[in-house]
Protein backbone atom coordinates (compact mmCIF):
# COMPACT_ATOMS: atom_id res chain seq x y z
CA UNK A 1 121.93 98.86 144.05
CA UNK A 2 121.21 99.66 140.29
CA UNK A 3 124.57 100.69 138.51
CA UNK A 4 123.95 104.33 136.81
CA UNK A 5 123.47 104.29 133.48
CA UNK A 6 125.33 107.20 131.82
CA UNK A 7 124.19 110.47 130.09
CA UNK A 8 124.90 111.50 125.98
CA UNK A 9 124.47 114.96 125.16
CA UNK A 10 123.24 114.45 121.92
CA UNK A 11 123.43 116.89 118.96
CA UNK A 12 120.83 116.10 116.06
CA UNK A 13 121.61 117.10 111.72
CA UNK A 14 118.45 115.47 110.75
CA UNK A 15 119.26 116.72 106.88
CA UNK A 16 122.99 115.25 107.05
CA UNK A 17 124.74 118.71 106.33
CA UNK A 18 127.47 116.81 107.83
CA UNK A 19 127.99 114.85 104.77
CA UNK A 20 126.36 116.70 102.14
CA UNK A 21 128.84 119.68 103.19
CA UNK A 22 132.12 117.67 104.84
CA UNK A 23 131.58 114.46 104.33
CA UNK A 24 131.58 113.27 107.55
CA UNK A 25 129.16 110.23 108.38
CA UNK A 26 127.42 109.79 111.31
CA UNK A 27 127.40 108.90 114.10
CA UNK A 28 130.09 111.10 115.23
CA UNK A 29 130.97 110.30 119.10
CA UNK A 30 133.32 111.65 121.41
CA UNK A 31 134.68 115.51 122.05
CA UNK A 32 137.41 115.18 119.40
CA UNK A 33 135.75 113.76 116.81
CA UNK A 34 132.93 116.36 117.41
CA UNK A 35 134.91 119.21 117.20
CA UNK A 36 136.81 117.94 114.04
CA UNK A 37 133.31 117.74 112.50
CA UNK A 38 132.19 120.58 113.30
CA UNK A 39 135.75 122.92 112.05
CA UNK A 40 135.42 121.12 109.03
CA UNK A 41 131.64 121.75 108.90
CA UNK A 42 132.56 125.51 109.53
CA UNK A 43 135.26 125.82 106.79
CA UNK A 44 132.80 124.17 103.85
CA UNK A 45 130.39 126.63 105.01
CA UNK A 46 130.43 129.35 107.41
CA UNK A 47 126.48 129.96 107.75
CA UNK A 48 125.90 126.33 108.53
CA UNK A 49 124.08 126.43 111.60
CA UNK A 50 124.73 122.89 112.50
CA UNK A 51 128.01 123.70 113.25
CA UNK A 52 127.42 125.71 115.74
CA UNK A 53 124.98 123.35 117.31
CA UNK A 54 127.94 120.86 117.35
CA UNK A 55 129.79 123.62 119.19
CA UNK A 56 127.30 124.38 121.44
CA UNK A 57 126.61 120.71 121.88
CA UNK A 58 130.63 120.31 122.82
CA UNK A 59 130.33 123.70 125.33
CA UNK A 60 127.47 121.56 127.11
CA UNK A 61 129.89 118.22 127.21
CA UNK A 62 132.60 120.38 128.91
CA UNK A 63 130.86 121.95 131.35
CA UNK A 64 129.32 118.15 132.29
CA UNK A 65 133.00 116.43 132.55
CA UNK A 66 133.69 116.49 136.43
CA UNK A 67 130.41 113.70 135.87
CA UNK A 68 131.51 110.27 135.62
CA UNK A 69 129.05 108.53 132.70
CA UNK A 70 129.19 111.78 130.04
CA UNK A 71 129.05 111.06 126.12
CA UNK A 72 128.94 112.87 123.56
CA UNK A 73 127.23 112.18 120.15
CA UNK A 74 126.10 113.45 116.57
CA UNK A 75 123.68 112.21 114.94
CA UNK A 76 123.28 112.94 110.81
CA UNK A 77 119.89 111.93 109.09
CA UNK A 78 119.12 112.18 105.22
CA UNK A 79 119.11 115.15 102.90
CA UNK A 80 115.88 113.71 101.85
CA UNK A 81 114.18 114.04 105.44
CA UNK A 82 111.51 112.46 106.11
CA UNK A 83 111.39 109.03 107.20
CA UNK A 84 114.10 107.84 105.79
CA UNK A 85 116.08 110.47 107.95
CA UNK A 86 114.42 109.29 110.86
CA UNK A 87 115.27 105.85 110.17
CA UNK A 88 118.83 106.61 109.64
CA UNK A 89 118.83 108.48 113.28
CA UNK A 90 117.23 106.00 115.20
CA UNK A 91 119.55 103.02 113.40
CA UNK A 92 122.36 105.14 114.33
CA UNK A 93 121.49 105.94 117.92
CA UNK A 94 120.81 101.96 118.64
CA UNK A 95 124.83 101.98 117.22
CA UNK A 96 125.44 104.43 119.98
CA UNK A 97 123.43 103.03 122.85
CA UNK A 98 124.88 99.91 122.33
CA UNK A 99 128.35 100.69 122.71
CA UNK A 100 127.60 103.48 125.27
CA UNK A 101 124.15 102.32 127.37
CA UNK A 102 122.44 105.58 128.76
CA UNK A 103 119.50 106.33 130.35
CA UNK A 104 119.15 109.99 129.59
CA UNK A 105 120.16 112.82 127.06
CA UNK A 106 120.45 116.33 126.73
CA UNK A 107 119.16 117.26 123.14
CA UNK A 108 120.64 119.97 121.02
CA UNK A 109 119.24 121.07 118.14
CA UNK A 110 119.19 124.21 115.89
CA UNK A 111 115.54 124.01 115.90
CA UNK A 112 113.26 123.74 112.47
CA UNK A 113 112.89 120.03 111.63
CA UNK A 114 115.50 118.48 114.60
CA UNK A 115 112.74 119.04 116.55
CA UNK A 116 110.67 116.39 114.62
CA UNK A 117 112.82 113.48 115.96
CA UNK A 118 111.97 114.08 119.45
CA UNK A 119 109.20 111.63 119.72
CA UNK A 120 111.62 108.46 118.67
CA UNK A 121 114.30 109.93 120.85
CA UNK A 122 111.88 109.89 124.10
CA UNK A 123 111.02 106.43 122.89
CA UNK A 124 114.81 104.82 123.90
CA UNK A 125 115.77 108.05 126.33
CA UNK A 126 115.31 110.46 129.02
CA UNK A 127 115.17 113.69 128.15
CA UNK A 128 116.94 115.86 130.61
CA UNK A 129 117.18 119.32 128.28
CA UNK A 130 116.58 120.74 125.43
CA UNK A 131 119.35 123.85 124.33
CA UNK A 132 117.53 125.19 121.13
CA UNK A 133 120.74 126.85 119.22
CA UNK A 134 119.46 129.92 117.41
CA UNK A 135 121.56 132.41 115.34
CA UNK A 136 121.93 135.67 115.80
CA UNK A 137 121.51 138.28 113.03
CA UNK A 138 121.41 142.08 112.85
CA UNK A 139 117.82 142.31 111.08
CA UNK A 140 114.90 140.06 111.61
CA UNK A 141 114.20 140.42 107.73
CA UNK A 142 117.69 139.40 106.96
CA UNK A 143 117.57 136.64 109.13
CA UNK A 144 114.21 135.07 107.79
CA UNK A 145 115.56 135.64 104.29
CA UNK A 146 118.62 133.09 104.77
CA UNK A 147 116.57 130.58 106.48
CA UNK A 148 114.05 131.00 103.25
CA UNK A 149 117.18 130.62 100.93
CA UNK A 150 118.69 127.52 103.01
CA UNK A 151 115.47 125.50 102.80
CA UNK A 152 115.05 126.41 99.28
CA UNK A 153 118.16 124.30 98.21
CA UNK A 154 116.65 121.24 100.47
CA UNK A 155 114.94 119.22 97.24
CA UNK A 156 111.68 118.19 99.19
CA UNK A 157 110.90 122.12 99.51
CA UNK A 158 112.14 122.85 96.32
CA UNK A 159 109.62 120.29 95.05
CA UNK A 160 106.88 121.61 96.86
CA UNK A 161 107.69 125.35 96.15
CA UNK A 162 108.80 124.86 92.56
CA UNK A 163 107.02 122.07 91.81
CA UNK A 164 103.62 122.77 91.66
CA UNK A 165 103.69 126.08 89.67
CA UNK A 166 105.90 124.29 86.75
CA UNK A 167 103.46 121.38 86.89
CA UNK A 168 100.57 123.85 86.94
CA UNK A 169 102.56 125.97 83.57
CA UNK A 170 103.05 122.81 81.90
CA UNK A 171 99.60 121.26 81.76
CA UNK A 172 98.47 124.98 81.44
CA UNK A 173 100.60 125.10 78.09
CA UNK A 174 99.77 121.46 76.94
CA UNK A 175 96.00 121.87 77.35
CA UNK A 176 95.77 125.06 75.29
CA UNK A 177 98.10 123.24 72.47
CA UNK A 178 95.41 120.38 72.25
CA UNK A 179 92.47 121.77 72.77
CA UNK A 180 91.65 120.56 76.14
CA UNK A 181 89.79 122.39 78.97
CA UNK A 182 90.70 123.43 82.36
CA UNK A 183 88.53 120.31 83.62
CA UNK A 184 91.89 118.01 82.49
CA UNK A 185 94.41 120.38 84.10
CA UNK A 186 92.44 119.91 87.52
CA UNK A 187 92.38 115.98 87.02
CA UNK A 188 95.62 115.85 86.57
CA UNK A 189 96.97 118.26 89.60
CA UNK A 190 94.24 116.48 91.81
CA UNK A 191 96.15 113.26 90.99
CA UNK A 192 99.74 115.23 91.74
CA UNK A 193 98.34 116.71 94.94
CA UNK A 194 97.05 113.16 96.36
CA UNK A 195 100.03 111.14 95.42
CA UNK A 196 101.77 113.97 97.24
CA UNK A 197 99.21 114.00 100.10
CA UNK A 198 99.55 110.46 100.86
CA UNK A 199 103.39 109.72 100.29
CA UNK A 200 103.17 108.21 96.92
CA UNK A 201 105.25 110.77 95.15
CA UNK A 202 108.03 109.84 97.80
CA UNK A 203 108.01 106.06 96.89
CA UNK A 204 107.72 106.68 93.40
CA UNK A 205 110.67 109.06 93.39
CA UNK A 206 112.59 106.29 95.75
CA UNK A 207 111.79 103.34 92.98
CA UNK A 208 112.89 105.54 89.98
CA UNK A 209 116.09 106.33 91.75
CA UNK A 210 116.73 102.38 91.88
CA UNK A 211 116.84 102.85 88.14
CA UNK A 212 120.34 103.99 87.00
CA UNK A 213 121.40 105.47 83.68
CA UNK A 214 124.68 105.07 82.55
CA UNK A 215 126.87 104.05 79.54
CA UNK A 216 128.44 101.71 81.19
CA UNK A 217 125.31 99.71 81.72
CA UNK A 218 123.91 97.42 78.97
CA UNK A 219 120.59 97.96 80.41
CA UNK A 220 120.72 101.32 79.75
CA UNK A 221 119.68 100.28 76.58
CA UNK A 222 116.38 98.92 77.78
CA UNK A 223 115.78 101.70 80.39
CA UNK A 224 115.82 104.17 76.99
CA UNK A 225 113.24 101.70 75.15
CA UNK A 226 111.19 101.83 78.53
CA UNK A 227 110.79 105.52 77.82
CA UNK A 228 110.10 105.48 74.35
CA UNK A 229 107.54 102.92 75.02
CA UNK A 230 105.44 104.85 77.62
CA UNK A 231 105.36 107.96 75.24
CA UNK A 232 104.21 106.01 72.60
CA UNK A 233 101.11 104.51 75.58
CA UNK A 234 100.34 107.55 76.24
CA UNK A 235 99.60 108.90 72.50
CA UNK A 236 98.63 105.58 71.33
CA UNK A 237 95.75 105.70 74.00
CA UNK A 238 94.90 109.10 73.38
CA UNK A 239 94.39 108.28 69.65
CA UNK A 240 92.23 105.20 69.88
CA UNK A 241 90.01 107.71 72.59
CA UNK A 242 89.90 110.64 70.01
CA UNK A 243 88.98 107.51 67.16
CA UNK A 244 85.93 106.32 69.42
CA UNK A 245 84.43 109.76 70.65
CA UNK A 246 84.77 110.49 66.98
CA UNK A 247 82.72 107.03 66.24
CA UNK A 248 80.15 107.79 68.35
CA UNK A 249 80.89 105.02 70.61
CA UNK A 250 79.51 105.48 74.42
CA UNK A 251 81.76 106.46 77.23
CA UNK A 252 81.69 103.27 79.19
CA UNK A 253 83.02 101.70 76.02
CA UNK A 254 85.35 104.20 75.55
CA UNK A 255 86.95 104.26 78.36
CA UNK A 256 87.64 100.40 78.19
CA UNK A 257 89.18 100.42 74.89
CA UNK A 258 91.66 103.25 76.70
CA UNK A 259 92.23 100.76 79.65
CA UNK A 260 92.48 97.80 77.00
CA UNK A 261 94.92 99.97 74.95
CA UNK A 262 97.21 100.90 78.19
CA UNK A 263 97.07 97.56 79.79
CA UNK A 264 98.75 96.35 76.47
CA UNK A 265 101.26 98.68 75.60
CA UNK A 266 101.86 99.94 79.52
CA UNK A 267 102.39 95.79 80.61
CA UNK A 268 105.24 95.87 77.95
CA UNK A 269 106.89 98.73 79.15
CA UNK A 270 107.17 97.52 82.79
CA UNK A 271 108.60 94.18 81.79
CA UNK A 272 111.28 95.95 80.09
CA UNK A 273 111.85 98.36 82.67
CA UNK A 274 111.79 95.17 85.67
CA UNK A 275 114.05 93.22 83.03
CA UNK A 276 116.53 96.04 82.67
CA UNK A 277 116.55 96.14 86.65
CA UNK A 278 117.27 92.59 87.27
CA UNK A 279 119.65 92.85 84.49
CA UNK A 280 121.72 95.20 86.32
CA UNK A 281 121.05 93.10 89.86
CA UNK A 282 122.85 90.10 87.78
CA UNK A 283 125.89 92.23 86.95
CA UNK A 284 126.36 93.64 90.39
CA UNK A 285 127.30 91.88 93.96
CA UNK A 286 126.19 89.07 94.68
CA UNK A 287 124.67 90.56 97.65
CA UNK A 288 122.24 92.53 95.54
CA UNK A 289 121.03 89.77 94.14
CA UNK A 290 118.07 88.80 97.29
CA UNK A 291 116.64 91.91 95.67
CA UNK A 292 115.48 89.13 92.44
CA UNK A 293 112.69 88.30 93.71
CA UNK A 294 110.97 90.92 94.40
CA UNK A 295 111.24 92.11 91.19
CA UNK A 296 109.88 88.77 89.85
CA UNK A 297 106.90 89.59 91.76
CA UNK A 298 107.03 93.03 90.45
CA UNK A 299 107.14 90.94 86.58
CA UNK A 300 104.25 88.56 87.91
CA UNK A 301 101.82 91.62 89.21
CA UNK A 302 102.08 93.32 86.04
CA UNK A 303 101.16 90.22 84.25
CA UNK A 304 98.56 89.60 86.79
CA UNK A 305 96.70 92.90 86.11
CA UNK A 306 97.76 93.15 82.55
CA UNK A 307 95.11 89.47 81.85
CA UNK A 308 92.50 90.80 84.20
CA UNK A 309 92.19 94.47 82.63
CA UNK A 310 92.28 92.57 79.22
CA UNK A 311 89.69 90.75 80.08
CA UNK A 312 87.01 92.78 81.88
CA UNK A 313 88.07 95.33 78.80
CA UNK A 314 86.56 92.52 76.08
CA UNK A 315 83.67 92.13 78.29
CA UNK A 316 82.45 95.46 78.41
CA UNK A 317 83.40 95.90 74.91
CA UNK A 318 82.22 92.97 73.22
CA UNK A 319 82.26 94.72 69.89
CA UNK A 320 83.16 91.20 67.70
CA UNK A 321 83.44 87.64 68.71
CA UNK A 322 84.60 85.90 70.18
CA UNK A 323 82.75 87.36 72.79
CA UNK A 324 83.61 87.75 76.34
CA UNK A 325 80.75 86.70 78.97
CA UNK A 326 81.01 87.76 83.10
CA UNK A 327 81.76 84.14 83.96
CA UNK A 328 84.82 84.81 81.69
CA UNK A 329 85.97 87.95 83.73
CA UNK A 330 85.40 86.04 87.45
CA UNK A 331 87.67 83.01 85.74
CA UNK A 332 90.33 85.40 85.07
CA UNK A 333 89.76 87.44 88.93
CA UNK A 334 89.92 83.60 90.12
CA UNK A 335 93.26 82.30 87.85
CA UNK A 336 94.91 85.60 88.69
CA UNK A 337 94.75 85.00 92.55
CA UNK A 338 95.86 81.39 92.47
CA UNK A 339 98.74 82.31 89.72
CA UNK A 340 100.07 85.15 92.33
CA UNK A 341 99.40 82.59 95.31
CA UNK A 342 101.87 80.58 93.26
CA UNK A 343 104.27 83.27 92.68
CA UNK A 344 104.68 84.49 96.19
CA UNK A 345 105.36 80.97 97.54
CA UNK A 346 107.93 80.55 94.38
CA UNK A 347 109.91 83.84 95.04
CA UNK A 348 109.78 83.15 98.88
CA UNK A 349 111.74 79.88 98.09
CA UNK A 350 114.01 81.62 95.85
CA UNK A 351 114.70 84.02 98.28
CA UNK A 352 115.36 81.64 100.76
CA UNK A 353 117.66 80.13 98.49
CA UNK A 354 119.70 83.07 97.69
CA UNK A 355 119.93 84.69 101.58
CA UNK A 356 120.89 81.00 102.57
CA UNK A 357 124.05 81.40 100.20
CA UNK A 358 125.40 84.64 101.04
CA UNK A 359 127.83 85.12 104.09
CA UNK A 360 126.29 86.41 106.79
CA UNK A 361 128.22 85.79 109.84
CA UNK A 362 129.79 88.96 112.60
CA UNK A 363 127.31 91.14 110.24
CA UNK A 364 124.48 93.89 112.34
CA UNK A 365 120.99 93.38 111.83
CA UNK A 366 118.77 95.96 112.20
CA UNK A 367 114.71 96.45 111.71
CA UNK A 368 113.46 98.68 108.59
CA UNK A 369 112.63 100.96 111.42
CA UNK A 370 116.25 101.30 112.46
CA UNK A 371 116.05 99.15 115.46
CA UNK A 372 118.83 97.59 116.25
CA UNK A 373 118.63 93.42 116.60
CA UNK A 374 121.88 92.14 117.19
CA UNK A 375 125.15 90.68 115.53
CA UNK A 376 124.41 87.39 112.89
CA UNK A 377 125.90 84.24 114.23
CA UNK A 378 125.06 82.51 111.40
CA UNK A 379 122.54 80.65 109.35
CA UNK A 380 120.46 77.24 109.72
CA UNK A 381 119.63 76.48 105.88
CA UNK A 382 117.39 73.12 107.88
CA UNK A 383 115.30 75.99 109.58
CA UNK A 384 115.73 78.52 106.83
CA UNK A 385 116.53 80.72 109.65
CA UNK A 386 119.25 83.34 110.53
CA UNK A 387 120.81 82.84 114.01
CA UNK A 388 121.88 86.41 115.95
CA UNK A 389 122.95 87.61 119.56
CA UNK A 390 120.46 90.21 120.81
CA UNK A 391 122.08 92.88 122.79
CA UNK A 392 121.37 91.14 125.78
CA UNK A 393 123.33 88.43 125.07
CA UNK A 394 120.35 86.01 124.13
CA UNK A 395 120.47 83.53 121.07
CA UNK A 396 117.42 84.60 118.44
CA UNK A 397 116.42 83.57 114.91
CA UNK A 398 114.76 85.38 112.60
CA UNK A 399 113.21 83.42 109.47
CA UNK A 400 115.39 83.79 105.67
CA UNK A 401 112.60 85.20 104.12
CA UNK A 402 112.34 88.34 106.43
CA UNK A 403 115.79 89.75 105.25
CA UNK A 404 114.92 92.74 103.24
CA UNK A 405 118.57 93.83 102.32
CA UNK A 406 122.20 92.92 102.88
CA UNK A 407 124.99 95.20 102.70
CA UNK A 408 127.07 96.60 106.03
CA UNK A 409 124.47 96.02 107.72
CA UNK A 410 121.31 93.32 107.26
CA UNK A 411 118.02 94.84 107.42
CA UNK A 412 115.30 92.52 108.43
CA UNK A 413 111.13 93.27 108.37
CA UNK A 414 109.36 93.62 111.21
C-alpha cells in the first residue's frame, strides 16, 4: 500500500507584503515561524490584510493537528506581480515540496490577485479548500475606499492609473509648444498602449532597471553620455525631417533620411549604454560575469541593424554617388545573417567558457519558470555539461550553454 503523502495548508502574498513591510522572505514554513511573520507583519502595519490571512491560515493548521502529515507554509511573490511573482511562488513551492512531499493543499488567500496563482498551484497539488479571508468594515464605501488606496501604492496600478493621463498631459503640452497636431499625440499613445498591451513596457522597465546609477560607478559616466546622446537623436532627427519637408523632398525619402539619421546616432548610443553595462559586469562577481555574452550579442545586433538600415536608407535615397543599387541592400540582408550566425556560435563558446569556470557544485537549479531541477553535482568541461541529482535521486545533465544565471540558486532555460 501507497504511503500518504501529507497535506500543506498553504497561505499565498503574491505582492511580497511580507518583505516589502517586515522583511521577512519567503517561504515561511512551520506554525512558529508563521505566526512570527505574521505579528511582525501586524506591527509594520495594522491594515495589512495578509496578516490576517497568515492568521487565519495558522487557525486552519491548528484545528488540522490531531492529522499526522500537516504543514504549514507561506508563500511571498513580487511587489511587481505579474510573472515574475508567479515565478518566485512556484520556485518557492518546489523548495517546499521538496523538503515536505504533499499531495494536497488547503489554499488561503485574501482574495484580489492570490487568486491568480491558482492555476500553477493545481498544476503540482490537490486542492482540498479554498478559505477566502475577507475584512470586515463598518461601511461598504469605506471599505472599497482602502482597497482603492492599497492598490494605488502597488507601482503596476499606479502606472496604469497615473500613467496614462501624465503621458497623455505631456504630449498634450509638447505638441501645442511645436506646432504639432493631435494626429502625433495619438501615434505616440497608440505606441504606449501596445507596448503596454503586449508586455513590452514590462521588459523594457526590467532591462532599464539592470542599468544602475551611482557615483560609485565609473560607468555612470557613460550611462549619463547615453542620455545625452539619445536627446540629441531625437532632435537631430527631427531637424534633418523639418530640413527635407522644407526642401520639398518626397515622403518616402524623407522618412529614410530620419531612419538613416537614427540608425547613426541611436547605434552609438546603445554601444555606450551595452559598454557601460559590461563595464559594470567586469567590476562585479565573478558570477555576474556569464551575463557577457549576452550583452555582446546585444553590441553585435545593434551593429547588425545599424549596416542594414544604413544601407537600404542610401538605396532609397540615392541622392549623390556613390550610389546604392538593390543587389547592394540583399548583400548587406545576406552579410548581416552570416555575421550574427558567427556571433551566436562565438558568445555560445564564451559562455561555455565562463559557466565552465565558476563553482558550481551543492548549488539548486531551477527552470526560468521556477521549476525546481535538482542539486549541481558538478561540471564535465569534455561534455560542456552540468551534472545534477533530480529529486528523484536520478543523475541528469543539462548542457553549459543553457545556464541563464548563477547566484543562490542556478537558473537554467527550458
Amino acid at each position: 500500500m501507497a504511503a500518504k503523502k501529507g497535506k500543506l495548508v498553504l497561505c499565498i502574498d503574491r505582492d511580497n507584503d511580507l518583505y516589502e513591510k517586515a522583511k521577512i522572505s519567503g517561504p515561511v514554513v512551520g506554525r512558529e515561524a508563521n505566526l512570527d511573520a505574521a505579528t511582525k507583519l501586524a506591527l509594520a502595519d495594522p491594515t495589512e490584510t495578509d496578516a490576517n490571512t497568515i492568521f487565519r491560515a495558522i487557525g486552519i493548521y491548528d484545528s488540522l493537528a490531531s492529522e499526522s502529515g500537516v504543514q504549514i507554509a507561506t508563500l511571498s511573490g513580487s511587489s511587481s506581480l505579474g510573472y515574475k511573482a508567479d515565478k518566485e511562488i512556484t520556485a518557492q513551492l518546489e523548495r517546499v515540496l521538496s523538503d515536505f512531499p504533499a499531495d494536497s493543499c488547503i489554499f488561503v488567500s485574501d482574495g484580489a490577485s492570490d487568486e491568480q496563482i491558482l492555476p500553477v498551484i493545481r498544476s503540482r497539488l490537490k486542492i482540498d479548500g479554498v478559505e477566502i479571508v475577507v475584512m470586515k468594515q463598518a461601511k461598504e464605501l469605506e471599505k472599497t475606499y482602502f482597497v482603492i488606496l492599497e492598490k494605488l501604492k502597488e507601482p503596476h496600478y499606479a502606472r496604469l492609473i497615473f500613467g496614462t493621463p501624465a503621458l497623455l498631459l505631456i504630449l498634450y503640452a509638447v505638441s501645442r509648444y511645436l506646432g504639432w497636431g493631435l494626429e502625433v499625440i495619438a501615434g505616440i499613445l497608440a505606441v504606449y498602449l501596445g507596448a503596454k498591451a503586449f508586455g513590452i513596457e514590462e521588459r523594457v522597465l526590467r532591462a532599464a532597471s539592470a542599468f544602475k546609477f551611482s557615483v560609485d560607478r565609473i560607468s555612470s559616466i557613460v550611462y549619463l553620455f547615453f542620455f545625452i546622446m539619445l536627446l540629441v537623436s531625437g532632435w537631430t532627427a527631427f531637424q534633418r525631417y523639418a530640413e527635407a519637408v522644407e526642401g520639398g523632398m518626397d515622403g518616402v525619402k524623407t522618412t529614410a533620411l530620419m531612419v538613416k539619421t537614427l540608425a547613426n546616432l541611436l547605434s552609438i548610443s546603445l554601444m555606450i549604454l551595452i559598454a557601460g553595462k559590461m563595464v559594470d559586469i567586469l567590476n562585479e562577481k565573478e558570477q555576474r560575469k556569464i551575463e557577457l555574452p549576452k550583452y555582446g550579442l546585444y553590441a553585435m545586433t545593434t551593429a547588425i541593424v545599424w549596416f542594414v538600415l544604413s544601407v537600404a536608407s542610401d538605396w532609397v535615397l540615392n541622392t549623390a554617388p556613390p550610389y546604392t543599387s538593390f543587389s547592394d541592400f540583399l548583400l548587406a540582408i545576406v552579410s548581416g545573417m552570416l555575421f550574427g550566425f558567427a556571433g551566436i556560435w562565438v558568445m555560445k563558446a564564451i559562455k561555455i567558457n565562463i559557466v565552465s569556470k565558476i563553482k558550481l557544485e551543492n548549488k539548486e537549479l531551477f527552470s526560468e519558470n521556477g521549476s525546481y531541477l535538482g542539486k549541481i553535482m558538478g561540471v564535465d568541461p569534455k561534455e560542456s555539461t552540468v551534472i545534477y541529482k533530480s529529486p528523484l535521486g536520478q543523475k541528469l545533465s543539462l548542457p553549459l550553454e543553457e545556464v541563464s544565471s548563477i547566484g543562490e540558486r542556478v537558473m537554467a532555460k527550458g
